[in-house]
Protein backbone atom coordinates (compact mmCIF):
# COMPACT_ATOMS: atom_id res chain seq x y z
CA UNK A 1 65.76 117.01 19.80
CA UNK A 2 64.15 114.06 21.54
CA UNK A 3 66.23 112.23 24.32
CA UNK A 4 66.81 109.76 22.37
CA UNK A 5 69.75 112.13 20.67
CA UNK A 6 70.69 113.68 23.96
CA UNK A 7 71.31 110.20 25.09
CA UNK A 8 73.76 109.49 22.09
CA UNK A 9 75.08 112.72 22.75
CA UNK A 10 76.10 112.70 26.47
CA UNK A 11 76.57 108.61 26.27
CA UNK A 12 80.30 109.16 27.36
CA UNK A 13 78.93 111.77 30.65
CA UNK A 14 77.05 109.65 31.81
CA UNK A 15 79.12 106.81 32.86
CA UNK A 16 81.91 109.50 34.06
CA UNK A 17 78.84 111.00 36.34
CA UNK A 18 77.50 107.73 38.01
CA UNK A 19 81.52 107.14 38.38
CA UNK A 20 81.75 110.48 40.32
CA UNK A 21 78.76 110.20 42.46
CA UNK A 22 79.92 105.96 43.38
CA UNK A 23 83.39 106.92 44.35
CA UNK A 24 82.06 109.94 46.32
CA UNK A 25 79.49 108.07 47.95
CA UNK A 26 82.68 105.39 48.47
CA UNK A 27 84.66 108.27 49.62
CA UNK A 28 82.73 109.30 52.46
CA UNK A 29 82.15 105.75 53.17
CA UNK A 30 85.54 105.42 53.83
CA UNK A 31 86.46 107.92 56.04
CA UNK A 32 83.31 107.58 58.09
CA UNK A 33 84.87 103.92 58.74
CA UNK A 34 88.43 105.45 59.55
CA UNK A 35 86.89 108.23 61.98
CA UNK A 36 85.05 105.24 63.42
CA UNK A 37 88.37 103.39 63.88
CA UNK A 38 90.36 106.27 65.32
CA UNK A 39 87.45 106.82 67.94
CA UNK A 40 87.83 103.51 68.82
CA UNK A 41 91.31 103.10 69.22
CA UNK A 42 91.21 106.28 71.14
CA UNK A 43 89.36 104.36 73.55
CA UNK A 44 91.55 101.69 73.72
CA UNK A 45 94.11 103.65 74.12
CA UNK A 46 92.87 105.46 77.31
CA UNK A 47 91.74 101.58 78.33
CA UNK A 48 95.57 101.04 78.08
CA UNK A 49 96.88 104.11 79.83
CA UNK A 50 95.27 103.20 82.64
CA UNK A 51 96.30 99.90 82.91
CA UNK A 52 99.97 101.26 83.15
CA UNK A 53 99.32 103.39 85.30
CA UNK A 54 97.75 100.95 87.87
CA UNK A 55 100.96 98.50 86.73
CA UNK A 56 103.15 101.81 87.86
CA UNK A 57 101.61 102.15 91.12
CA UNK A 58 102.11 98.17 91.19
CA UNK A 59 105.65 98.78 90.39
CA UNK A 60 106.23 101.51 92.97
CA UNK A 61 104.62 99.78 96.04
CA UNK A 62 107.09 96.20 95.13
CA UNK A 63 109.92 99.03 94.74
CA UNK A 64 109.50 99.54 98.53
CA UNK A 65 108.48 96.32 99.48
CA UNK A 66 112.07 95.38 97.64
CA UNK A 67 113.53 98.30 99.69
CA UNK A 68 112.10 97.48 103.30
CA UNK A 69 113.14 93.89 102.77
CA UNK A 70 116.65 94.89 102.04
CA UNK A 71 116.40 97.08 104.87
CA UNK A 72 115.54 94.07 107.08
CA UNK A 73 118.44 91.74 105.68
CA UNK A 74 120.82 94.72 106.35
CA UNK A 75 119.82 94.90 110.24
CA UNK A 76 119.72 91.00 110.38
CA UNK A 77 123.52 91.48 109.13
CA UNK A 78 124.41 93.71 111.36
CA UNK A 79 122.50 91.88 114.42
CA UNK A 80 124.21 88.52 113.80
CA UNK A 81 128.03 90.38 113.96
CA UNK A 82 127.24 92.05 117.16
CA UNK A 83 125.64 88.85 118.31
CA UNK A 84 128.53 86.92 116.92
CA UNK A 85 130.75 89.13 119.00
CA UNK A 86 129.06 88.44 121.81
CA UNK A 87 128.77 84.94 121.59
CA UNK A 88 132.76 85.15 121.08
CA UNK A 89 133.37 87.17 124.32
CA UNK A 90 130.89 84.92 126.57
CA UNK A 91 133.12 82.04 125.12
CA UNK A 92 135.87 84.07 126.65
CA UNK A 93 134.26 84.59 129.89
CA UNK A 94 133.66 80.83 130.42
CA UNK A 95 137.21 79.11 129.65
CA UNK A 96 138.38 81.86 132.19
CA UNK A 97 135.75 80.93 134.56
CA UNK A 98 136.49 77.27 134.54
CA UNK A 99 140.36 77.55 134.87
């Protein structure tokens, strides 16, 4: 048998083989690209985290700034009544003092 025959022979092998070893070789390709990917985004992902976390701490410090402000407006309230009542009993004290 010379190869000639063991070429006609196997003719249908063949192309199955060279099919098998390209969509291995495609295979691994493949999934070297997607482990690549997932590293990546893994990265970006940890990029991201900690850009919400600095935006919470962001969040939290304008939370009491929002909080000592309202603080302020409340005392301001309550300053202008007791000034107003003030005001109101000095305006007292002077139409008696000028009868």
């Amino acid at each position: 048998m010379n190869i000639a025959d063991k070429l006609k022979s196997n003719i249908v092998v063949i192309p199955v083989v060279a099919s098998i070893v390209v969509g291995s070789f495609t295979g691994i390709k493949y999934v070297l690209n997607l482990t690549n990917t997932i590293n990546s985004n893994k990265e970006a992902m940890f990029i991201l985290q900690d850009k919400i976390n600095e935006q919470n701490e962001v969040i939290k410090k304008s939370n009491q700034d929002i909080s000592n402000i309202y603080g302020v407006i409340e005392t301001s309230k309550s300053i202008m009544e007791i000034m107003g009542g003030q005001l109101s009993d000095l305006e007292w004290e002077v139409r008696d003092l000028s009868r």
